[in-house]
Protein backbone atom coordinates (compact mmCIF):
# COMPACT_ATOMS: atom_id res chain seq x y z
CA UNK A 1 -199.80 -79.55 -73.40
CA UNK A 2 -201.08 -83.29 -74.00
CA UNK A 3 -197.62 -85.23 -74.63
CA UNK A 4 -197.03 -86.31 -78.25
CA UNK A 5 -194.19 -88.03 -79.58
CA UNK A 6 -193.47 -89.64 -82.80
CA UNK A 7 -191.56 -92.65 -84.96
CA UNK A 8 -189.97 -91.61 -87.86
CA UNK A 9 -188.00 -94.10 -90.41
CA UNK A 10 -186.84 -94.28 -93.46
CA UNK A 11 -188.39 -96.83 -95.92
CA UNK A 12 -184.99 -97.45 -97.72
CA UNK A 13 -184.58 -100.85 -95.85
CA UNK A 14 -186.11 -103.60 -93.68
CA UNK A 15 -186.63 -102.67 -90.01
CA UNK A 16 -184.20 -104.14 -86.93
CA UNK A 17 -184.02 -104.30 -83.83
CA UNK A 18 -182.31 -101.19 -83.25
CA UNK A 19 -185.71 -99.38 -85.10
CA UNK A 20 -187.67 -101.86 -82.87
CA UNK A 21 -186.19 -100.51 -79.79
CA UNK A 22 -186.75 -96.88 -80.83
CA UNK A 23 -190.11 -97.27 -81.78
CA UNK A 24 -191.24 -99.52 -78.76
CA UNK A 25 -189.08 -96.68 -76.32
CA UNK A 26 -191.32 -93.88 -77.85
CA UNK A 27 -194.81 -95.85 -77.98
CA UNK A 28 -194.31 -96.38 -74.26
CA UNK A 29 -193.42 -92.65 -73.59
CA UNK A 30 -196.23 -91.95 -75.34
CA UNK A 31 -198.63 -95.10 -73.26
CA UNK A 32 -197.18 -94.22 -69.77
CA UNK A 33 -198.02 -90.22 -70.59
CA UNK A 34 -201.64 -90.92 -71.95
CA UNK A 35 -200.31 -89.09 -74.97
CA UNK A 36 -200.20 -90.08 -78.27
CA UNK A 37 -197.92 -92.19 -80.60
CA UNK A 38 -197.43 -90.92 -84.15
CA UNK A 39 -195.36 -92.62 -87.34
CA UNK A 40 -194.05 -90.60 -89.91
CA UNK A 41 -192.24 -92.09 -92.95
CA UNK A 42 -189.40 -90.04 -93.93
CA UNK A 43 -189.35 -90.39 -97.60
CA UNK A 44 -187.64 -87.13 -98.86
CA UNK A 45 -184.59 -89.64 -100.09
CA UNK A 46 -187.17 -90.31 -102.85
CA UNK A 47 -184.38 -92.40 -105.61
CA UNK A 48 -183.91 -94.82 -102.33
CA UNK A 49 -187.20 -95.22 -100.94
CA UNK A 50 -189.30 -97.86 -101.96
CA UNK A 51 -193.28 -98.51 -101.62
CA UNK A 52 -192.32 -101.85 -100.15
CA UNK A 53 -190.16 -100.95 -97.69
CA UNK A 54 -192.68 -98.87 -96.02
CA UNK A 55 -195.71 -101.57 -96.70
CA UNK A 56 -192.87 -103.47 -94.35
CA UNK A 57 -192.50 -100.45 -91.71
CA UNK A 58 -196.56 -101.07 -91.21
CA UNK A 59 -196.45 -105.10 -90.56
CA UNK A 60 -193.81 -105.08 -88.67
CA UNK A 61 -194.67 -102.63 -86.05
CA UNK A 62 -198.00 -103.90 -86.05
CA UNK A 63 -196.37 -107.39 -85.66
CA UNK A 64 -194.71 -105.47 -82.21
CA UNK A 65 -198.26 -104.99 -81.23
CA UNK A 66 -197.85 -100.96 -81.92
CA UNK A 67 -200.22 -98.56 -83.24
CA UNK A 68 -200.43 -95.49 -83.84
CA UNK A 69 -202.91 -91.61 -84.56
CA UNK A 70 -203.93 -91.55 -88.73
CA UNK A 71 -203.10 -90.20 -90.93
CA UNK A 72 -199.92 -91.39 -91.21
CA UNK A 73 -197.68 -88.46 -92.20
CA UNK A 74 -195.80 -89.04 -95.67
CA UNK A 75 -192.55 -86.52 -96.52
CA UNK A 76 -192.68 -86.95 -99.91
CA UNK A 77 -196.21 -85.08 -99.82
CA UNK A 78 -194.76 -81.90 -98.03
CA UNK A 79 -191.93 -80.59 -100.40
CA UNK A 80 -194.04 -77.41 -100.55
CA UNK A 81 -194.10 -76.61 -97.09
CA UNK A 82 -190.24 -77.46 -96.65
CA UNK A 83 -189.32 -75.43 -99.59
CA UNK A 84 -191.44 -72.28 -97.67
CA UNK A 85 -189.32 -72.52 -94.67
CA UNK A 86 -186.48 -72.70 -96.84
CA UNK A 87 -187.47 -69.59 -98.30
CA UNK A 88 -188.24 -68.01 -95.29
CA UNK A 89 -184.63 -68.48 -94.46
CA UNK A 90 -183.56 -66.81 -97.66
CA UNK A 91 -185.65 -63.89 -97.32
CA UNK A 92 -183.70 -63.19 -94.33
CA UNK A 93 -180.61 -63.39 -96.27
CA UNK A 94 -178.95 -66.56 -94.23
CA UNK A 95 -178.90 -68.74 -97.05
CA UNK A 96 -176.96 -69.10 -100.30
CA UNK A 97 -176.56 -71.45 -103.64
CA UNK A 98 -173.49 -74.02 -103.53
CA UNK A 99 -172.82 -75.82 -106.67
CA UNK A 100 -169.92 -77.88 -104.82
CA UNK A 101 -169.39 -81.30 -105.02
CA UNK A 102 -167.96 -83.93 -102.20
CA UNK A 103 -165.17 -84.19 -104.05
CA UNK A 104 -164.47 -80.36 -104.17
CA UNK A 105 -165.18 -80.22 -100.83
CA UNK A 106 -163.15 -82.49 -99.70
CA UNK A 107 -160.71 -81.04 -101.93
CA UNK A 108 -160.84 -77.96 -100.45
CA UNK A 109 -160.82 -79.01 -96.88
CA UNK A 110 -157.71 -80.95 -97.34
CA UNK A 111 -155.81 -78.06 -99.27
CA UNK A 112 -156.31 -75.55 -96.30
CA UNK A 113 -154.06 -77.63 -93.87
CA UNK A 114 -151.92 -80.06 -95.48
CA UNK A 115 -151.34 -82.88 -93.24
CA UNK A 116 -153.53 -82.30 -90.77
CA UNK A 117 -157.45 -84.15 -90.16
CA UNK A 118 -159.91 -81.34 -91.03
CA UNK A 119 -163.80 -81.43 -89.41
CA UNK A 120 -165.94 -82.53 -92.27
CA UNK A 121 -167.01 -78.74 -91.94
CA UNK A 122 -168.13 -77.53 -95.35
CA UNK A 123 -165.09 -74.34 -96.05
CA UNK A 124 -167.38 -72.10 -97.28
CA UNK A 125 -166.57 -72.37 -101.28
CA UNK A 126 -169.65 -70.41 -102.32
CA UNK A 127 -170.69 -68.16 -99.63
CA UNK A 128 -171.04 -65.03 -100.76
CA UNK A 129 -172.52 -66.10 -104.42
CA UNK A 130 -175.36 -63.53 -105.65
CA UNK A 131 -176.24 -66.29 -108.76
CA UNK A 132 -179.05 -69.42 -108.36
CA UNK A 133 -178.27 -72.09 -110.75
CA UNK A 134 -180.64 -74.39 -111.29
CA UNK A 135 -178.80 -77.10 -110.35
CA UNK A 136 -177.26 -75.82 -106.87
CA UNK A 137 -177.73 -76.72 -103.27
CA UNK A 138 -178.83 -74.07 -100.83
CA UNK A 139 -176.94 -73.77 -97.77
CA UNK A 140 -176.97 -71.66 -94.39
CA UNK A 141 -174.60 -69.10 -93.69
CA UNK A 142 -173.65 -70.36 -90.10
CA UNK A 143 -172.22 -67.01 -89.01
CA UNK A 144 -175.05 -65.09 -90.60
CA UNK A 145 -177.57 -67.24 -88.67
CA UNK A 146 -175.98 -66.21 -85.46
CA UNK A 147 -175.69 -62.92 -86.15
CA UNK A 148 -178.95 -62.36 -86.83
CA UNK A 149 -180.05 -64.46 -83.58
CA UNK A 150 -177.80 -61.37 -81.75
CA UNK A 151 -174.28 -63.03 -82.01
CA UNK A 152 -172.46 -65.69 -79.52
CA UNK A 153 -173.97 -64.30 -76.13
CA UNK A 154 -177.94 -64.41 -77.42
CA UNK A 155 -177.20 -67.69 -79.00
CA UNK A 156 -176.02 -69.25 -75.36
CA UNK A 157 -179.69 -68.39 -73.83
CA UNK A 158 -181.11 -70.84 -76.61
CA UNK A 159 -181.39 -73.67 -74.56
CA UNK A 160 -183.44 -77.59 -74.85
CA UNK A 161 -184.43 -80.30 -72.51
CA UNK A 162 -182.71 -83.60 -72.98
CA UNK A 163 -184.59 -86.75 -70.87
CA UNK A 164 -182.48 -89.43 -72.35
CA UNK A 165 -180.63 -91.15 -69.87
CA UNK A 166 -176.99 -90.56 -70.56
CA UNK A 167 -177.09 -86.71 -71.55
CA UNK A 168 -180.35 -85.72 -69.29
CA UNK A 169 -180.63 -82.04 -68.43
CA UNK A 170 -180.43 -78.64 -69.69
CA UNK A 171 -178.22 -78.08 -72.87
CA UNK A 172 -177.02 -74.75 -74.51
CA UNK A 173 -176.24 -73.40 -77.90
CA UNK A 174 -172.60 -72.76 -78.53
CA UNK A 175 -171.97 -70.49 -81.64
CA UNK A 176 -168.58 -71.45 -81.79
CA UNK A 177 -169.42 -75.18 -82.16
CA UNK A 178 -172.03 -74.76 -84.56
CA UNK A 179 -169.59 -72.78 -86.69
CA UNK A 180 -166.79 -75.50 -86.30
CA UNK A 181 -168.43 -78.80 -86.32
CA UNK A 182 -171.29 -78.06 -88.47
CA UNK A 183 -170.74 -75.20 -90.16
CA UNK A 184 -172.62 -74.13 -93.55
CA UNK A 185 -175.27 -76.82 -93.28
CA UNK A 186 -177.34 -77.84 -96.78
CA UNK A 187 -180.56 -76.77 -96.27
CA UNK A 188 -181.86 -78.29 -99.63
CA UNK A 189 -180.50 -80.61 -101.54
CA UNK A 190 -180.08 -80.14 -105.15
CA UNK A 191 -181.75 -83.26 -106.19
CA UNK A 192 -184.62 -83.09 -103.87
CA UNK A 193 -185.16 -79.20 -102.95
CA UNK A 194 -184.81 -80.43 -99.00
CA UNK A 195 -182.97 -81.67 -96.20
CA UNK A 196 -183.74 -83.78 -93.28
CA UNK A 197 -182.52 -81.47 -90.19
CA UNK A 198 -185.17 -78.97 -92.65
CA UNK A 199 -187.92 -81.57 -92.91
CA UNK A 200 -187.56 -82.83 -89.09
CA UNK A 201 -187.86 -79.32 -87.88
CA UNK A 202 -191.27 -78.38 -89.72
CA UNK A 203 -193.12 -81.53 -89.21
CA UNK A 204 -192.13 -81.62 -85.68
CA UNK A 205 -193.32 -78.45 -85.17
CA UNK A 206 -196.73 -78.79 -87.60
CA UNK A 207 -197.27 -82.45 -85.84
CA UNK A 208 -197.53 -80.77 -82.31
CA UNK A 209 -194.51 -83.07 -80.98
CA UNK A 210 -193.55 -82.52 -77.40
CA UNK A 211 -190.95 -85.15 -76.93
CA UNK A 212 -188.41 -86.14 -79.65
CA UNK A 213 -187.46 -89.84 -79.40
CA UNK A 214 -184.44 -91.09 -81.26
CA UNK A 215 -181.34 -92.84 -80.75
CA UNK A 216 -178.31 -91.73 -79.16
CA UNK A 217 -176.65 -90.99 -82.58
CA UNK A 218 -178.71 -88.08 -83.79
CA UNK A 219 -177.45 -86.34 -80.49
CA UNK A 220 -175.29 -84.15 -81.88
CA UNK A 221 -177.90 -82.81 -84.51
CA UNK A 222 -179.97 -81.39 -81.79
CA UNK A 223 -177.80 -78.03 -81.74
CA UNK A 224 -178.71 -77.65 -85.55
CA UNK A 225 -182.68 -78.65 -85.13
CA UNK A 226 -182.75 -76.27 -82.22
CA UNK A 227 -181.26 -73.33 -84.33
CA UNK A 228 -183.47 -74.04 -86.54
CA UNK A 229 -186.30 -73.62 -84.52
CA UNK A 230 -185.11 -70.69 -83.42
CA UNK A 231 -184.68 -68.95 -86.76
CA UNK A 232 -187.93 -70.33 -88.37
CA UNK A 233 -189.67 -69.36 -85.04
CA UNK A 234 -191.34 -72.86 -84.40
CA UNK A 235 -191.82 -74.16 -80.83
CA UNK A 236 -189.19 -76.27 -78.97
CA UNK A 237 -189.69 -80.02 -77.80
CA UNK A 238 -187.90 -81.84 -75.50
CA UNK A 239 -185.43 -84.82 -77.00
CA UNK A 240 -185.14 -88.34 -75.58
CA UNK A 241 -182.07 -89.79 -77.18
CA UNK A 242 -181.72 -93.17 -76.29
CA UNK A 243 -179.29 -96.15 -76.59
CA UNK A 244 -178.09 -97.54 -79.80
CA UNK A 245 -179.19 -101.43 -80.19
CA UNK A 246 -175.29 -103.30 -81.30
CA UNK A 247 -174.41 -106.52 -82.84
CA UNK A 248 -172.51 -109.11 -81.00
CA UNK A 249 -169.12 -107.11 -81.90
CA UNK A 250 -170.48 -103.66 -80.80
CA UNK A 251 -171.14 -102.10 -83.75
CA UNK A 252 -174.12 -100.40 -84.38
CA UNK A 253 -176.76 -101.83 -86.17
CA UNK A 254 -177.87 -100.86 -90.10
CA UNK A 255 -180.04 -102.03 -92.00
CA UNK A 256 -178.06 -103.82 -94.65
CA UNK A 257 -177.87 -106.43 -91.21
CA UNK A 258 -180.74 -108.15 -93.06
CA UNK A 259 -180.35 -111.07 -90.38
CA UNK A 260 -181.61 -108.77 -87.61
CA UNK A 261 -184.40 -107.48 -89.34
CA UNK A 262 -187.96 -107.66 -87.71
CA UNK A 263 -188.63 -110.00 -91.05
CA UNK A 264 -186.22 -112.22 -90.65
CA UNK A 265 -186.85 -113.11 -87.21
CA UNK A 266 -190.76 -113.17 -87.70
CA UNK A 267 -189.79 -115.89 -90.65
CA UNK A 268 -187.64 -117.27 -88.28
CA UNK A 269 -190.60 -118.30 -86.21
CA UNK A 270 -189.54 -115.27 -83.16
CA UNK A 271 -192.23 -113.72 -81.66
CA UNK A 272 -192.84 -110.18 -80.18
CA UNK A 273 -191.68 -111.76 -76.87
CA UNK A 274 -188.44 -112.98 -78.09
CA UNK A 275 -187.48 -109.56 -79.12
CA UNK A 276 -188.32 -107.82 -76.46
CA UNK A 277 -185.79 -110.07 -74.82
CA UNK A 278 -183.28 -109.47 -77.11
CA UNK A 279 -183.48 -105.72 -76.37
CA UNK A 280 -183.59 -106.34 -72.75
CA UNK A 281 -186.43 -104.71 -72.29
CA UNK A 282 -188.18 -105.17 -68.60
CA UNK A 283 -191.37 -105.85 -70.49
CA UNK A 284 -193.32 -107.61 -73.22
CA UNK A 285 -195.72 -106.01 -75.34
């Protein structure tokens, strides 16, 4: 299979050099394969995106001397298809309304162990509810999924590649974490009828990608995606997380750091060059 890989932000801020770094690592994956570089704008967050935010996304990686296969692919035109695999998942009884809150879940959380730090694991409030209210999130019924993947043992044989450098190899699902670190995951959100570990999953899968690229920080969502794939039967990539780009204090970068933006330091009078030195990066563009 030809090697395919994609770039997917946000357009809820300016670009930095931590997005510059992920989408330069995957378009040279992608150059070094003689496969092909795709950009997706995730845009399910549809009260935070903004048209000019993702007119942005388009200058600046063509600024990095990037391009990329059309169309581009656009979330917000794919609510349909997410809310089929979402249904999929409630035909097969995994899934179930949650009118909660964050402040009854945290509410909840905290009352079942006074005293002591809780996982941000959702407790599990509504499982079990027959009614649909309009206004409810759907969620997945963690032990359900598992169950009906053929319990802890036939979850262990789901396995995925990882080719990033500081978690390479062969991973395995491991029911028990998935039920205590992630628990009953939203599937869609009330306000948008999605999520984004649903979203990733089905464009991944309809865009033919082979290799996921992404930072380091999305490594622990891989055990979700790839129970995911398994449930909605869609075909497994390989992942390539890969470092995080920090300020001069460690801390990851986000993109309220307007000063490292791609803009800024185009205004700034940088050039493609300079911030491929600024990665470190053992070429230009």
């Amino acid at each position: 299979m030809a090697y395919r890989t994609r770039f997917a932000p946000s357009p809820t801020g300016l670009l930095h050099l931590g997005h510059a770094f992920s989408a330069i690592t995957a378009y040279e994956r992608a150059r070094e394969a003689e496969g092909q570089f795709l950009l997706r704008i995730e845009n399910i967050d549809t009260t935070r995106s903004r048209p000019e935010f993702e007119d942005a996304i388009l200058s600046d990686l063509k600024w990095l001397g990037l391009d990329w296969e059309h169309p581009v692919t656009r979330q917000s035109e794919r609510f349909d298809v997410y809310a089929d695999a979402v249904r999929k998942l409630r035909d097969l009884g995994l899934v179930y309304p949650c009118t909660c809150t964050r402040r009854d879940i945290a509410a909840a959380v905290a009352a079942r162990q006074e005293g002591v730090d809780q996982p941000p694991v959702y407790p599990g409030t509504c499982r079990g509810r027959t009614d649909a209210p309009v206004d409810a999130a759907w969620r997945l019924n963690m032990s359900a999924a598992i169950d009906h993947l053929g319990g802890a043992a036939a979850v262990a044989e789901l396995t995925w590649t990882e080719t990033g450098p500081d978690c390479a190899g062969c991973h395995h699902l491991d029911a028990e974490k998935l039920l205590k670190e992630h628990g009953d995951i939203v599937l869609a959100r009330r306000d948008i009828g999605t999520s984004y570990n649903v979203a990733v999953v089905v464009d991944d899968a309809e865009q033919g990608i082979t290799e996921v690229v992404r930072g380091l920080d999305l490594f622990e969502e891989t055990p979700v995606h790839r129970l995911l794939q398994a449930l909605l039967n869609l075909p497994v990539p390989d992942w390539h997380h890969h470092r995080l780009i920090r300020d001069e204090n460690g801390k990851r970068l986000a993109k309220r750091d307007d000063a490292k933006s791609l803009a800024s330091l185009r205004d700034a009078g940088r050039t493609p060059a300079d911030v491929a030195r600024m990665l470190s990066l053992d070429h230009g563009f």
